[in-house]
Protein backbone atom coordinates (compact mmCIF):
# COMPACT_ATOMS: atom_id res chain seq x y z
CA UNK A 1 -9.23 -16.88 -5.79
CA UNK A 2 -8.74 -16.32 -9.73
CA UNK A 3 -6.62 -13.47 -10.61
CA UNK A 4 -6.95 -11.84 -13.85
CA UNK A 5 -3.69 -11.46 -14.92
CA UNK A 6 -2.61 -7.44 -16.71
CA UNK A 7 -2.99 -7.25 -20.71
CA UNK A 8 0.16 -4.71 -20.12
CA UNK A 9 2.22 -6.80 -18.35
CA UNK A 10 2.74 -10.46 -19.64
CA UNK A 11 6.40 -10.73 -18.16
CA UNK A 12 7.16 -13.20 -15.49
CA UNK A 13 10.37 -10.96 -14.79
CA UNK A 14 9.81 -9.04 -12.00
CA UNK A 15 11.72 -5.99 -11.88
CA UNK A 16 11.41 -2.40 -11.39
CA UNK A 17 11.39 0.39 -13.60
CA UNK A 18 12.44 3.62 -12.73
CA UNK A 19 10.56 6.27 -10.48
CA UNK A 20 11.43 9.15 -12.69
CA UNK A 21 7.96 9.11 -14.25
CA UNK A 22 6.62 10.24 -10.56
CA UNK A 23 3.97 12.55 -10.60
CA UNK A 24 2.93 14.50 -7.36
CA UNK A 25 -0.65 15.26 -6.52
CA UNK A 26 -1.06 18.79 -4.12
CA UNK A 27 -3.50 17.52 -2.02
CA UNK A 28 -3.76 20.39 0.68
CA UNK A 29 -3.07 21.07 4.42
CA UNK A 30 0.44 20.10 3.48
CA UNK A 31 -0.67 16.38 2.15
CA UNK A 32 0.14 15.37 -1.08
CA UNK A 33 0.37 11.92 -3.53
CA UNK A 34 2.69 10.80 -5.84
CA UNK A 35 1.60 8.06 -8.22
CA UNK A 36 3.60 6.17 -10.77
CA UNK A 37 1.52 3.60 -12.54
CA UNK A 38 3.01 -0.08 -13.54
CA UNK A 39 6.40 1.02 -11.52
CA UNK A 40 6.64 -3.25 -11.15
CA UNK A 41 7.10 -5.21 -13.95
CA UNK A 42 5.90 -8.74 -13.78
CA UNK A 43 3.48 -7.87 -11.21
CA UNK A 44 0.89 -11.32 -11.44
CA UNK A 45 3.98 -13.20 -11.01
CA UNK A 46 5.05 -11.50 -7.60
CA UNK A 47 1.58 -11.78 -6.50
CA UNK A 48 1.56 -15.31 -6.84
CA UNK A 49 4.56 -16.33 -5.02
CA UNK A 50 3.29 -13.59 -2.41
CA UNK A 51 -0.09 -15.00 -2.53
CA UNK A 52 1.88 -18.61 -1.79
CA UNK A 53 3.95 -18.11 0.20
CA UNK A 54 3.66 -15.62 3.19
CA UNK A 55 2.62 -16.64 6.05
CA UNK A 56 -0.78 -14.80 6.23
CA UNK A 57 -2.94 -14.46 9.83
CA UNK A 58 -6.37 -13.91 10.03
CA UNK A 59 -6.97 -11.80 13.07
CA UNK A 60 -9.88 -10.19 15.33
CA UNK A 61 -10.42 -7.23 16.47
CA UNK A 62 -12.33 -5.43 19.01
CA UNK A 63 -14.84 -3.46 17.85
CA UNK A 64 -17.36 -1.45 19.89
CA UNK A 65 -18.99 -4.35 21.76
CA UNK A 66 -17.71 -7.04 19.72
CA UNK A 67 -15.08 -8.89 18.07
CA UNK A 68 -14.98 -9.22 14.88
CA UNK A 69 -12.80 -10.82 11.41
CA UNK A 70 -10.15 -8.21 9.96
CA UNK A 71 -11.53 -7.98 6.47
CA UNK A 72 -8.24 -8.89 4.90
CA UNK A 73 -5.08 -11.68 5.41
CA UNK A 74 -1.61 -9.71 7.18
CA UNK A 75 1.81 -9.52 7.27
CA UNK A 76 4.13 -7.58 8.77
CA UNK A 77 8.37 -7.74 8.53
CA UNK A 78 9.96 -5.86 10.87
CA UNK A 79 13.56 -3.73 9.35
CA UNK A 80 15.47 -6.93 10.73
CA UNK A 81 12.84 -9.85 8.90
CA UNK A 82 13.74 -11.15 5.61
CA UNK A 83 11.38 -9.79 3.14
CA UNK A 84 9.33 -12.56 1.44
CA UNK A 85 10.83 -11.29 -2.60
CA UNK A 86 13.99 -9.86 -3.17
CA UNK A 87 12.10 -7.03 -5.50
CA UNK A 88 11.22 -5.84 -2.02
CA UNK A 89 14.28 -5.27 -0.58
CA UNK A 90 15.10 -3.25 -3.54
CA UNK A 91 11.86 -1.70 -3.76
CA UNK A 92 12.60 -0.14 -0.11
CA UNK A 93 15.90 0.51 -1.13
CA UNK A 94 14.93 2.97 -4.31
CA UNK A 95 11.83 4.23 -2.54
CA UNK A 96 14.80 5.68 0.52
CA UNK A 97 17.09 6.66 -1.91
CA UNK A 98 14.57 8.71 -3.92
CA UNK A 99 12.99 10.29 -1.01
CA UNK A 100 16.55 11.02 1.26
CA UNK A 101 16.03 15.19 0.98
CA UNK A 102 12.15 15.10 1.73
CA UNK A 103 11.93 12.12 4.30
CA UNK A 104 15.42 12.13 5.82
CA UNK A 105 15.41 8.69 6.49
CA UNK A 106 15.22 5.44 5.49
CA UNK A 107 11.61 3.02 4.50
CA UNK A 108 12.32 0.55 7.01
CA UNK A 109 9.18 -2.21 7.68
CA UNK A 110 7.19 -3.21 5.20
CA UNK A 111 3.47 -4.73 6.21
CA UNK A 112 1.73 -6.44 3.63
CA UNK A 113 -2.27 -7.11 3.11
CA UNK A 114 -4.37 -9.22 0.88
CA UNK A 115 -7.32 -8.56 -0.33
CA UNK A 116 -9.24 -11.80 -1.64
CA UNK A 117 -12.15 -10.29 -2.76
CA UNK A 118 -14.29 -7.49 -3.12
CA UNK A 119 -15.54 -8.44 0.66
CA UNK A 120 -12.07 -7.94 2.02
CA UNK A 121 -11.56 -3.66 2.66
CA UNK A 122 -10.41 -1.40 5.14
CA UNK A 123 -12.61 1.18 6.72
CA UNK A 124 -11.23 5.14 6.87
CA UNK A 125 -8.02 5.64 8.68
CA UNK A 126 -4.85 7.20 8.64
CA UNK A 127 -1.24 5.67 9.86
CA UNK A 128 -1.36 7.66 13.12
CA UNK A 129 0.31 5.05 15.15
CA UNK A 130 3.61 6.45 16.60
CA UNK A 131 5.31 9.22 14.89
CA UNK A 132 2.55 9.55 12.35
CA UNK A 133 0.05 11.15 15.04
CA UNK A 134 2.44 14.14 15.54
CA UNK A 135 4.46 14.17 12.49
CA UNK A 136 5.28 15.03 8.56
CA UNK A 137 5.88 11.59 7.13
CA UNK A 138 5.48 8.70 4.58
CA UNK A 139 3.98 5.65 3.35
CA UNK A 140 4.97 3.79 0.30
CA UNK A 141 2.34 1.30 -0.93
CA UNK A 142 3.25 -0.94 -4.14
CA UNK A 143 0.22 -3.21 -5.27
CA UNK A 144 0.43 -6.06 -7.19
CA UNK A 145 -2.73 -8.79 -8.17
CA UNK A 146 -6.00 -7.11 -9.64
CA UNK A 147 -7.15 -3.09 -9.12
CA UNK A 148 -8.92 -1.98 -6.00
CA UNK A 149 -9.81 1.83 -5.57
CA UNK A 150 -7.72 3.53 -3.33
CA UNK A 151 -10.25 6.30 -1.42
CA UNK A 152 -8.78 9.69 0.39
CA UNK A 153 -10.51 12.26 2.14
CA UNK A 154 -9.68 15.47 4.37
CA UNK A 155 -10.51 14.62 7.51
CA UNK A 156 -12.08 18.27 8.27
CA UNK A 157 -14.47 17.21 5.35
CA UNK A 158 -14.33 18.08 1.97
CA UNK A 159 -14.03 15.66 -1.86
CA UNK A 160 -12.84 12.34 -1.78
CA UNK A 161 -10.05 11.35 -3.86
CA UNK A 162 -9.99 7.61 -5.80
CA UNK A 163 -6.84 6.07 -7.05
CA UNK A 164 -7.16 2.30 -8.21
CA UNK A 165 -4.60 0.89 -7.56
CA UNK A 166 -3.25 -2.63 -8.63
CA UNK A 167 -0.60 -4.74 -11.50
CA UNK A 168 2.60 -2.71 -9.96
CA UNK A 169 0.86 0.63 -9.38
CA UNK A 170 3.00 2.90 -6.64
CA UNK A 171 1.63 5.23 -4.50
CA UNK A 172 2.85 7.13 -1.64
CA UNK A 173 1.26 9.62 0.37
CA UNK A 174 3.48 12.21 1.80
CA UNK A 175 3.60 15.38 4.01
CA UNK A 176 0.77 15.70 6.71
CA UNK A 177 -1.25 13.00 4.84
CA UNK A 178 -1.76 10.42 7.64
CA UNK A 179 -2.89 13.28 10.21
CA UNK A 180 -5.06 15.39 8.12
CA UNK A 181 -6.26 13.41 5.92
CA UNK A 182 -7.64 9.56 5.80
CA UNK A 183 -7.57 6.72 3.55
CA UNK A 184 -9.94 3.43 2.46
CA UNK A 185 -10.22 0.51 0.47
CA UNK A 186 -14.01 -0.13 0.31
CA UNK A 187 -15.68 -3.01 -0.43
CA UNK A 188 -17.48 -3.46 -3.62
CA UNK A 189 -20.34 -5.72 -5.10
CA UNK A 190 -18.65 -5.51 -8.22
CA UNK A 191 -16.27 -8.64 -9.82
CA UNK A 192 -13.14 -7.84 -8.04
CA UNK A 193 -10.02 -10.48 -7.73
CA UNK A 194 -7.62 -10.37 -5.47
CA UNK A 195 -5.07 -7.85 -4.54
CA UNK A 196 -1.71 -7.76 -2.40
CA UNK A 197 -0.64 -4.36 -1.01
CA UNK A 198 3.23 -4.09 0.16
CA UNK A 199 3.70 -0.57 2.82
CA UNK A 200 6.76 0.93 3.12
CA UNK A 201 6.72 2.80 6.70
CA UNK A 202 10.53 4.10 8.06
CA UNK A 203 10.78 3.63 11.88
CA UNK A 204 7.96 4.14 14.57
CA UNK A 205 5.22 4.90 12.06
CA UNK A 206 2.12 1.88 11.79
């Protein structure tokens, strides 16, 4: 898989910038976004040691009647696992520090996906596993490798919203955004390379 490597970012340093430059994204029913674009410097280089070196699974799922290929490679490091860069660790550890007052607690796991082509996706859903069914919460995603549209909709109906997201982009999603509304990444017949995502989750939310 051939990534196109960012005309912005020709560093192999990786490193982060600061997340002063987030802006927030009143998305309703108590949901909201914040993006920062390029938070991750040397992006293409993170994806490729990523891309090398974690050990990715292939799973099945059941799926009405049948089982079927997850669209996309996993990962997932528990709040005890080594994480696979040390960017990470200090990713997590700005992303709890900036959100202390609002979250109260700490990003804690961090489950990663990788998205070889434009075949790979995932279908409309929202981190309701746990915590996230009931309550307020947060998910940090950090993408590195090339742009894939991020999709969000209101799950009482209503617009769709589409971030692309990709070369160090942040996004989290805050507030009641896992239980009231849901989120895709879509497949496409258009030229798309591949794409890592890293989510930040604190305890008991999947």
């Amino acid at each position: 898989m051939h990534l196109q490597g960012s005309l912005f970012d020709q560093t192999d340093e990786v490193r982060l910038g600061s997340l002063r430059g987030m802006r927030r994204t009143v998305l309703g029913d108590g949901a909201w976004l914040d993006l920062l674009p390029g938070w991750l410097s040397g992006a293409d280089a993170l994806f490729a040691q990523l891309a090398a070196e974690v050990p990715w699974q292939a799973e099945r799922r059941q799926m009405y009647e049948q089982v079927v290929d997850v669209p996309r490679l996993l990962a997932f490091y528990r709040s005890d696992d080594p994480l696979p860069h040390p960017v990470l660790d200090e990713a997590r550890e700005a992303l709890s520090a900036h959100y202390a007052d609002e979250l109260g607690e700490p990003f804690t796991t961090a489950g990663l996906c990788y998205y070889r082509d434009g075949r790979d996706s995932v279908a409309w859903h929202g981190d309701r596993i746990g915590r996230g069914r009931r309550e307020n919460t947060m998910v940090a995603i950090l993408s590195v490798g090339e742009p894939r549209d991020l999709l969000l909709r209101p799950r009482r109906g209503g617009s769709s919203v589409r971030r692309p997201l990709g070369h160090g982009d942040l996004i989290v999603m805050g507030g009641s955004c896992q239980r009231t509304w849901e989120h895709a990444i879509p497949k496409t017949a258009r030229a798309a390379g591949p794409r890592i995502s890293i989510q930040f989750r604190p305890h008991g939310v999947r």
